[in-house]
PDB file of N, CA and C in Angstrom:
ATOM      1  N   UNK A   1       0.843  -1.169   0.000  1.00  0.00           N
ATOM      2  CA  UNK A   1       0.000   0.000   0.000  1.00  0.00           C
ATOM      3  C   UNK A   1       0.892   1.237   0.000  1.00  0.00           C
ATOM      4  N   UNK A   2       0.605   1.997  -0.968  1.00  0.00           N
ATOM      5  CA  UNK A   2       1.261   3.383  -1.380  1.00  0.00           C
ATOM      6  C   UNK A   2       0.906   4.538  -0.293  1.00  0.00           C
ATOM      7  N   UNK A   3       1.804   5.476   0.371  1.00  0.00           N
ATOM      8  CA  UNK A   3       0.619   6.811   0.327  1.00  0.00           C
ATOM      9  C   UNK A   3       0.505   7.464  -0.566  1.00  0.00           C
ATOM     10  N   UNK A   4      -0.808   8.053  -0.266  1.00  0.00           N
ATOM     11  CA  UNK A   4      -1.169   9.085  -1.144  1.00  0.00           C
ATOM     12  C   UNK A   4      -0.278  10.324  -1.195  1.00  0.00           C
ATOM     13  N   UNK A   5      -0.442  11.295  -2.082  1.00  0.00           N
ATOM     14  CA  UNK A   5       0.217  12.571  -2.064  1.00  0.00           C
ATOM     15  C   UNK A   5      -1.424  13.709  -1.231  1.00  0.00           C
ATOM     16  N   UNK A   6      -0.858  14.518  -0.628  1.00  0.00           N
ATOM     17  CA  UNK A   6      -2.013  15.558  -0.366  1.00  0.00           C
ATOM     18  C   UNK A   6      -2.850  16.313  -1.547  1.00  0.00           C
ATOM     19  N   UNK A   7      -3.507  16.513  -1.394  1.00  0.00           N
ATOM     20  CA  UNK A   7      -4.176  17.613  -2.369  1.00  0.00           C
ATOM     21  C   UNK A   7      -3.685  18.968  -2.574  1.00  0.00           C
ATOM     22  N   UNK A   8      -3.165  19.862  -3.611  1.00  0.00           N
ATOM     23  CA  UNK A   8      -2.676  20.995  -3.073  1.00  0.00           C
ATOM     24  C   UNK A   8      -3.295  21.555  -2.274  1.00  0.00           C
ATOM     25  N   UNK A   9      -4.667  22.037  -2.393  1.00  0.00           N
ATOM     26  CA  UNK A   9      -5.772  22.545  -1.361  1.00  0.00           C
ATOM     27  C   UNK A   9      -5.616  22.180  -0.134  1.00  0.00           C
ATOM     28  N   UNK A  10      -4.835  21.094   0.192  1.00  0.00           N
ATOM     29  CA  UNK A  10      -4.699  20.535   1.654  1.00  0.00           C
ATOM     30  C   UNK A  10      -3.730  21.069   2.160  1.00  0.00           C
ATOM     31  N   UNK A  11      -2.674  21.075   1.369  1.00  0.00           N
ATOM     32  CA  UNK A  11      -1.099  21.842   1.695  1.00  0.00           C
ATOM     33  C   UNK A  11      -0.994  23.452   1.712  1.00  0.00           C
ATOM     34  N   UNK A  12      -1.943  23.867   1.022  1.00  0.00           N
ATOM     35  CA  UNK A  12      -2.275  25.255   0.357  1.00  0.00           C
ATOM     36  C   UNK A  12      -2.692  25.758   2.380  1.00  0.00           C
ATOM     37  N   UNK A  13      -3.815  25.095   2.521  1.00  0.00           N
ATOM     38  CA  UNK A  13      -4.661  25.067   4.103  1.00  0.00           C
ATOM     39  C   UNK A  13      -3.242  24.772   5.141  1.00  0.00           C
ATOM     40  N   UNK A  14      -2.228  23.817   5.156  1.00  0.00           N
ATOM     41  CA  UNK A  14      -1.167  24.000   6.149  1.00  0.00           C
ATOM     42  C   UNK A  14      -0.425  25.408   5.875  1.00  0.00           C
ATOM     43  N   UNK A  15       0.099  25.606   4.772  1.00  0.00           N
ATOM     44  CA  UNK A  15       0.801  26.573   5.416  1.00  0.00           C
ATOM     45  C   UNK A  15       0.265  28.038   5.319  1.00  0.00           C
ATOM     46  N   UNK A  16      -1.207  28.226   4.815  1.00  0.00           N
ATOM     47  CA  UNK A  16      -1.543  29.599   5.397  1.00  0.00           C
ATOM     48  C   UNK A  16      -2.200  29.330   7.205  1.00  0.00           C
ATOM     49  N   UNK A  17      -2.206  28.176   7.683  1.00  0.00           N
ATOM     50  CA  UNK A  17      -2.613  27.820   9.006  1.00  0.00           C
ATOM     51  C   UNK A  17      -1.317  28.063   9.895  1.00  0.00           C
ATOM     52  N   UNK A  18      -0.027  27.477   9.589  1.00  0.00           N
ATOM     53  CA  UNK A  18       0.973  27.728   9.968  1.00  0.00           C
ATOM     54  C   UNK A  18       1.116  29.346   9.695  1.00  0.00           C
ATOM     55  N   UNK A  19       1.543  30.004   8.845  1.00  0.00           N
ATOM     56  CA  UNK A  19       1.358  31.335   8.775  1.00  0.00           C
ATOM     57  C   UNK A  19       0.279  32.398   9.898  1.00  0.00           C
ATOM     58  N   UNK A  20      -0.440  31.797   9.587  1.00  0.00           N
ATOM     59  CA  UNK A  20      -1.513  32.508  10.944  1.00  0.00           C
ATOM     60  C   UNK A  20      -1.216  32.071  12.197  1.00  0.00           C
ATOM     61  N   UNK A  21      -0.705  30.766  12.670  1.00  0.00           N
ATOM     62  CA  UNK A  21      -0.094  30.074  13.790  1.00  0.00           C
ATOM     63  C   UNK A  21       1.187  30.779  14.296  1.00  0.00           C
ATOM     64  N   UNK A  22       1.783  31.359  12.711  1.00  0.00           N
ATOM     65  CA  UNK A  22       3.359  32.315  13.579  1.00  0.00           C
ATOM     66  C   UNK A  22       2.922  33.229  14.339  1.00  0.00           C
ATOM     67  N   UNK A  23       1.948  34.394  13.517  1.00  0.00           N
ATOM     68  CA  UNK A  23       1.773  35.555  13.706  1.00  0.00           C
ATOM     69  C   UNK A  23       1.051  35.730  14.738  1.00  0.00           C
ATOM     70  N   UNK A  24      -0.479  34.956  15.287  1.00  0.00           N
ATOM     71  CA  UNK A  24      -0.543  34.460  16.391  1.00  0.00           C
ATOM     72  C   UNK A  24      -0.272  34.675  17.799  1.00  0.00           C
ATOM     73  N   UNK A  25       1.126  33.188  17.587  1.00  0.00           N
ATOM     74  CA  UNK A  25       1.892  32.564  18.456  1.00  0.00           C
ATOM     75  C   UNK A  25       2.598  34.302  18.522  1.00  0.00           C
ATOM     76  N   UNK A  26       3.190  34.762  17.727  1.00  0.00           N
ATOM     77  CA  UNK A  26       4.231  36.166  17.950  1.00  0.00           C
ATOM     78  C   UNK A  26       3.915  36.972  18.830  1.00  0.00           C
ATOM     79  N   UNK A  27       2.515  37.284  18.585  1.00  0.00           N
ATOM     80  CA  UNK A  27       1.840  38.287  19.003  1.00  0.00           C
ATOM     81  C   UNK A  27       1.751  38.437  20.192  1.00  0.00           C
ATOM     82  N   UNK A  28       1.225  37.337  20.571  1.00  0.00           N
ATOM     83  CA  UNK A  28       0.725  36.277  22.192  1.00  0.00           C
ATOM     84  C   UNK A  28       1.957  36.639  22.774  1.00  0.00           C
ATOM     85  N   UNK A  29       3.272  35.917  22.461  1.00  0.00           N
ATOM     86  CA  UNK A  29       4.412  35.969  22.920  1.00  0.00           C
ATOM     87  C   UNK A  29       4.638  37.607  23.047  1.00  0.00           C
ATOM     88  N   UNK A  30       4.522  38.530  22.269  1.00  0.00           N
ATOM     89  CA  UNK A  30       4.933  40.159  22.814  1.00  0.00           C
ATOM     90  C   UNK A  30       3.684  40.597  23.907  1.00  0.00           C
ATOM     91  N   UNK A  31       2.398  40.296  23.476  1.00  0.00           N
ATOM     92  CA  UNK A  31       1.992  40.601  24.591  1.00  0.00           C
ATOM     93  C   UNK A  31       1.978  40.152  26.299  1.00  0.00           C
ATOM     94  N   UNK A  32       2.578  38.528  26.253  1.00  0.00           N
ATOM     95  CA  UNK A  32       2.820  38.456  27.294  1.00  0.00           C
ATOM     96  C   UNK A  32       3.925  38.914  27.943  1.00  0.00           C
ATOM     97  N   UNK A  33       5.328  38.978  26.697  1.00  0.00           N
ATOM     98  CA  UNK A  33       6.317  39.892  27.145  1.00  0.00           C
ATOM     99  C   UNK A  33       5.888  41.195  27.927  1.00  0.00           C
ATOM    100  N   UNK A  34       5.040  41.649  27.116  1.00  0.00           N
ATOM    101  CA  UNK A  34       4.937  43.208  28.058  1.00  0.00           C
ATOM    102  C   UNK A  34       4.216  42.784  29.062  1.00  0.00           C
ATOM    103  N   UNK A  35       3.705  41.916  29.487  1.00  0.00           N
ATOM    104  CA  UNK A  35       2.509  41.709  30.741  1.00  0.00           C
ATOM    105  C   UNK A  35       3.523  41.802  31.989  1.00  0.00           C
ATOM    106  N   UNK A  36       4.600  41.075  31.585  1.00  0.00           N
ATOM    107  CA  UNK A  36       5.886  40.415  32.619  1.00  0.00           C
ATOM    108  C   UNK A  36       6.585  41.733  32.288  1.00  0.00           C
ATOM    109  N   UNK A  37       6.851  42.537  31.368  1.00  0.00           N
ATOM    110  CA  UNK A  37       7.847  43.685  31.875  1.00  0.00           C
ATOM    111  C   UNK A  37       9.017  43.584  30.884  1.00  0.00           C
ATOM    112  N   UNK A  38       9.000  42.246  29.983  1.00  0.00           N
ATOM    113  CA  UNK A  38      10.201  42.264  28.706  1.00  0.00           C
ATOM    114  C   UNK A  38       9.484  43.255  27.851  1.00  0.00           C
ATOM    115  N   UNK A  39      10.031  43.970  27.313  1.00  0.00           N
ATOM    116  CA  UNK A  39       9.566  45.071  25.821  1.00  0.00           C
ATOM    117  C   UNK A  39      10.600  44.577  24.827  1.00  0.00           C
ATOM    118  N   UNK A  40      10.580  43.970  23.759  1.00  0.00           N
ATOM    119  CA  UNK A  40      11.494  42.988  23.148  1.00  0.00           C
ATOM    120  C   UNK A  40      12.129  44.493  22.184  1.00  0.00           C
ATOM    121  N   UNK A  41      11.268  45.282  21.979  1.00  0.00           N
ATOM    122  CA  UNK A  41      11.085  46.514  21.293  1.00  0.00           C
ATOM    123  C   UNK A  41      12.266  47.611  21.546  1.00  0.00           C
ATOM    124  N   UNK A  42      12.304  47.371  22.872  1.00  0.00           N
ATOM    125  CA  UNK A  42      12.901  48.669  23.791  1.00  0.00           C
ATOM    126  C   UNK A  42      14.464  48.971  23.448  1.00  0.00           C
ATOM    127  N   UNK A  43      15.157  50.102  23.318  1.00  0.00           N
ATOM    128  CA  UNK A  43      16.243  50.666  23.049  1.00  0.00           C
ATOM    129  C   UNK A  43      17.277  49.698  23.789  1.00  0.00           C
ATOM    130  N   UNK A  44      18.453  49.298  22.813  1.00  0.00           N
ATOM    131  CA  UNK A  44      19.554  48.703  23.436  1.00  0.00           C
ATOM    132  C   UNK A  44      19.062  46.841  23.738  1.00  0.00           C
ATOM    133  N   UNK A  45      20.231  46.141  24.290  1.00  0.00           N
ATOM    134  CA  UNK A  45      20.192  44.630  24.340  1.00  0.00           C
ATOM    135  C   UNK A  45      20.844  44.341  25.536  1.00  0.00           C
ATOM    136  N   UNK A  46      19.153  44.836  26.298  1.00  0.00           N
ATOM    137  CA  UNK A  46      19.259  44.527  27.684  1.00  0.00           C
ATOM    138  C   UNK A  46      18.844  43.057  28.182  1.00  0.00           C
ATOM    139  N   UNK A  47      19.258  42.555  29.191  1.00  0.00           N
ATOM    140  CA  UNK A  47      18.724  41.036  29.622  1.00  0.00           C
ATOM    141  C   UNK A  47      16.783  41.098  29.280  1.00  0.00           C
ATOM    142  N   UNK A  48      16.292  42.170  29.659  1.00  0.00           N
ATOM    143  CA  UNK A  48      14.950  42.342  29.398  1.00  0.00           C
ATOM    144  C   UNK A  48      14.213  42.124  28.113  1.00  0.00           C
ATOM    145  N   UNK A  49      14.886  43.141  27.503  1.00  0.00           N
ATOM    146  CA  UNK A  49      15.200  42.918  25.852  1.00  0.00           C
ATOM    147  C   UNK A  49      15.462  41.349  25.225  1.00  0.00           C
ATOM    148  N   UNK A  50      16.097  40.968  25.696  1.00  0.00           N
ATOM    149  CA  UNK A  50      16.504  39.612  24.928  1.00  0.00           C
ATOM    150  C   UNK A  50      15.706  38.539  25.506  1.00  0.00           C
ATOM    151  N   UNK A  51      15.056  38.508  26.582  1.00  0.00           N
ATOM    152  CA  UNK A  51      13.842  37.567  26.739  1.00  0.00           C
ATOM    153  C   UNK A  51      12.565  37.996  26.097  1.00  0.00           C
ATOM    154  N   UNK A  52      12.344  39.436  26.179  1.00  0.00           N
ATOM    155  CA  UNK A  52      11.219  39.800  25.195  1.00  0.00           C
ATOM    156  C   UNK A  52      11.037  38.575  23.849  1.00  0.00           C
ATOM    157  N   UNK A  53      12.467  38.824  23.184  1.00  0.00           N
ATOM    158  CA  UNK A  53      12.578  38.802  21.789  1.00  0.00           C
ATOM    159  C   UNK A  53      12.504  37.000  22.078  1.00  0.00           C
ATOM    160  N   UNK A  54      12.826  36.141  23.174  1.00  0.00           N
ATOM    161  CA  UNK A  54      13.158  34.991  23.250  1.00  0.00           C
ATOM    162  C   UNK A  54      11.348  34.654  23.536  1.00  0.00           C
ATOM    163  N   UNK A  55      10.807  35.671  23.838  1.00  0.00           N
ATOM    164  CA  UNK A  55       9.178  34.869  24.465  1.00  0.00           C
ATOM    165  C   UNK A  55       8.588  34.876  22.568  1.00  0.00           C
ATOM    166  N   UNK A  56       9.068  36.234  22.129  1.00  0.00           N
ATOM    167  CA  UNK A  56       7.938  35.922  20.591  1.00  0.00           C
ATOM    168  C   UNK A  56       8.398  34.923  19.814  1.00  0.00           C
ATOM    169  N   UNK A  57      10.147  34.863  19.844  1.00  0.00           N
ATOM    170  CA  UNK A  57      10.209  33.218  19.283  1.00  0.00           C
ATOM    171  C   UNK A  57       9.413  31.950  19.537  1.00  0.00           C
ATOM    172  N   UNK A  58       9.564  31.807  20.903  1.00  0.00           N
ATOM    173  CA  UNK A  58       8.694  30.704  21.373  1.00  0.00           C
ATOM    174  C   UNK A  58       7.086  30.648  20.957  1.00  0.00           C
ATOM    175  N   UNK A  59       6.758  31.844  20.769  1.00  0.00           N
ATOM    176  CA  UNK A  59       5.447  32.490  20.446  1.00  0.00           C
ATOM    177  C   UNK A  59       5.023  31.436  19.079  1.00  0.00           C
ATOM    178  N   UNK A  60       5.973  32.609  17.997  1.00  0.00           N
ATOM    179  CA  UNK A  60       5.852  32.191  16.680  1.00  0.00           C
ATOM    180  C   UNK A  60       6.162  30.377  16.474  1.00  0.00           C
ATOM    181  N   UNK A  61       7.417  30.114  17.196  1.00  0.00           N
ATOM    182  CA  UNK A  61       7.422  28.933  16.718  1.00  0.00           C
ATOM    183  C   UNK A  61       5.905  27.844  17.249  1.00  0.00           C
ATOM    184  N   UNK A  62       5.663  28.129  18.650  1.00  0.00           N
ATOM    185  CA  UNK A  62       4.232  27.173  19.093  1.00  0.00           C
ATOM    186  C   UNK A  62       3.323  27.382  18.188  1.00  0.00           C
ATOM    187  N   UNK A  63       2.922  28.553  17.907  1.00  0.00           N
ATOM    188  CA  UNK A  63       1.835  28.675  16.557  1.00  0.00           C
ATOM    189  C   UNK A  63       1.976  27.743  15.651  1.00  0.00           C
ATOM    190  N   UNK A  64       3.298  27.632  14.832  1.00  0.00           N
ATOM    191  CA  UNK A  64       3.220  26.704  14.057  1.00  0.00           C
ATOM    192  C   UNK A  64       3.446  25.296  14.354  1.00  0.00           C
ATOM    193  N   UNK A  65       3.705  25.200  15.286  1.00  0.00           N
ATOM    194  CA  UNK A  65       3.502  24.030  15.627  1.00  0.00           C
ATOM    195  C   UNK A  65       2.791  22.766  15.883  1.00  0.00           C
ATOM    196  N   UNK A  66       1.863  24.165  16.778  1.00  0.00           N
ATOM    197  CA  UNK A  66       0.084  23.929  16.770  1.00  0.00           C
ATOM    198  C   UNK A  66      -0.535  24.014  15.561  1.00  0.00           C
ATOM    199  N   UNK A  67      -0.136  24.578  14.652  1.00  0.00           N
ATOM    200  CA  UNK A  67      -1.441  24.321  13.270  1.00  0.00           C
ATOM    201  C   UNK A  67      -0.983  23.359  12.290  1.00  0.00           C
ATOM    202  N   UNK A  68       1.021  22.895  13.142  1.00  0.00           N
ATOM    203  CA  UNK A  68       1.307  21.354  11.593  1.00  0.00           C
ATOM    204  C   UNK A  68       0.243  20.390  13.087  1.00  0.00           C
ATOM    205  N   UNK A  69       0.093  20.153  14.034  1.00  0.00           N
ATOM    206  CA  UNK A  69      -0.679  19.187  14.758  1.00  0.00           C
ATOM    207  C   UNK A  69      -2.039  19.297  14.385  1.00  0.00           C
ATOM    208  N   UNK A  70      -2.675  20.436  14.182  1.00  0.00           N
ATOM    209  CA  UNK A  70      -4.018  20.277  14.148  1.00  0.00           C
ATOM    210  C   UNK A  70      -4.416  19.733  12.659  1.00  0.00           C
ATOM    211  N   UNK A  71      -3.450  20.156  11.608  1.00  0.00           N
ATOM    212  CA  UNK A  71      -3.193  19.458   9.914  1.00  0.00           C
ATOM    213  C   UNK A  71      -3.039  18.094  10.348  1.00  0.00           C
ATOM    214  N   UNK A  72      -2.528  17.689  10.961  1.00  0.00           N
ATOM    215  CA  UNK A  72      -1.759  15.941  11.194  1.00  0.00           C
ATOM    216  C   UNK A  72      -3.519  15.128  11.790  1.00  0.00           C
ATOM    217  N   UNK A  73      -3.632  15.946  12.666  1.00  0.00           N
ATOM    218  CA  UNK A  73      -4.548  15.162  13.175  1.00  0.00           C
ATOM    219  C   UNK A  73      -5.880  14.868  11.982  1.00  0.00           C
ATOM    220  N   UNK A  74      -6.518  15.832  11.633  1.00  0.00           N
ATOM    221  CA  UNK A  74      -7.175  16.033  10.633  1.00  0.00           C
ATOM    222  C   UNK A  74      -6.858  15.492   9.403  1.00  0.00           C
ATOM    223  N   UNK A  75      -5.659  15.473   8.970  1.00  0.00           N
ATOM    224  CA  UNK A  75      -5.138  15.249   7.235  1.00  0.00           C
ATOM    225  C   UNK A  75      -4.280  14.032   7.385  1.00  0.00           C
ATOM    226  N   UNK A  76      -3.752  13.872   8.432  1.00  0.00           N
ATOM    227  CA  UNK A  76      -2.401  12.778   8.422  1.00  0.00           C
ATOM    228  C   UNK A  76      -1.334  13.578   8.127  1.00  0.00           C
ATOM    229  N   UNK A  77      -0.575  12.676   8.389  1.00  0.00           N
ATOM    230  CA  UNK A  77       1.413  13.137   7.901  1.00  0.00           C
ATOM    231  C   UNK A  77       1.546  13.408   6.598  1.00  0.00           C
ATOM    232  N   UNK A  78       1.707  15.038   5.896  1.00  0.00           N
ATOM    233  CA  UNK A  78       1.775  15.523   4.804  1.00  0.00           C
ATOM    234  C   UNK A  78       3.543  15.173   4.436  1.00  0.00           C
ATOM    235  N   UNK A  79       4.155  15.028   5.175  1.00  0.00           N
ATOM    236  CA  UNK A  79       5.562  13.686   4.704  1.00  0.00           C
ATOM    237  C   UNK A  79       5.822  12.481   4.467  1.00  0.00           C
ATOM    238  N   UNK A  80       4.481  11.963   4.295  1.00  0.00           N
ATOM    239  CA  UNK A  80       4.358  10.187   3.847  1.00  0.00           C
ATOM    240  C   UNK A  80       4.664  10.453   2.313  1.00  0.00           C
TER     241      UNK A  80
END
């Protein structure tokens, strides 16, 4: 038994889901930065500063993370 290939329409749906999952996840991540007091934004590369910028990574990357899981669960493994 072969797999199948996805549909583009299926792949087309991961990565504008992932795309919305970065921006998201980014967002989330700066606003909780500022909740806690990091401004990732703020003048100079202060310890404050550089966790800011370390929470929207984490941000952006969970977004996409969360929308290749919610594709997987729904579609299966688009790498078979």
């Amino acid at each position: 038994m072969t797999p199948s290939q996805h549909p583009t329409s299926q792949l087309l749906l991961l990565g504008v889901g992932q795309a919305i999952g970065f921006v998201v996840g980014a967002l989330l991540g700066r606003w909780l930065g500022l909740l806690l007091g990091f401004d990732a934004l703020a003048e100079g590369y202060t310890n404050q500063v550089m966790v800011g910028i370390v929470l929207i990574a984490i941000g952006g990357g969970g977004g996409v993370q969360l929308a290749r899981a919610l594709y997987k669960r729904k579609y299966g493994d688009p790498r078979v």
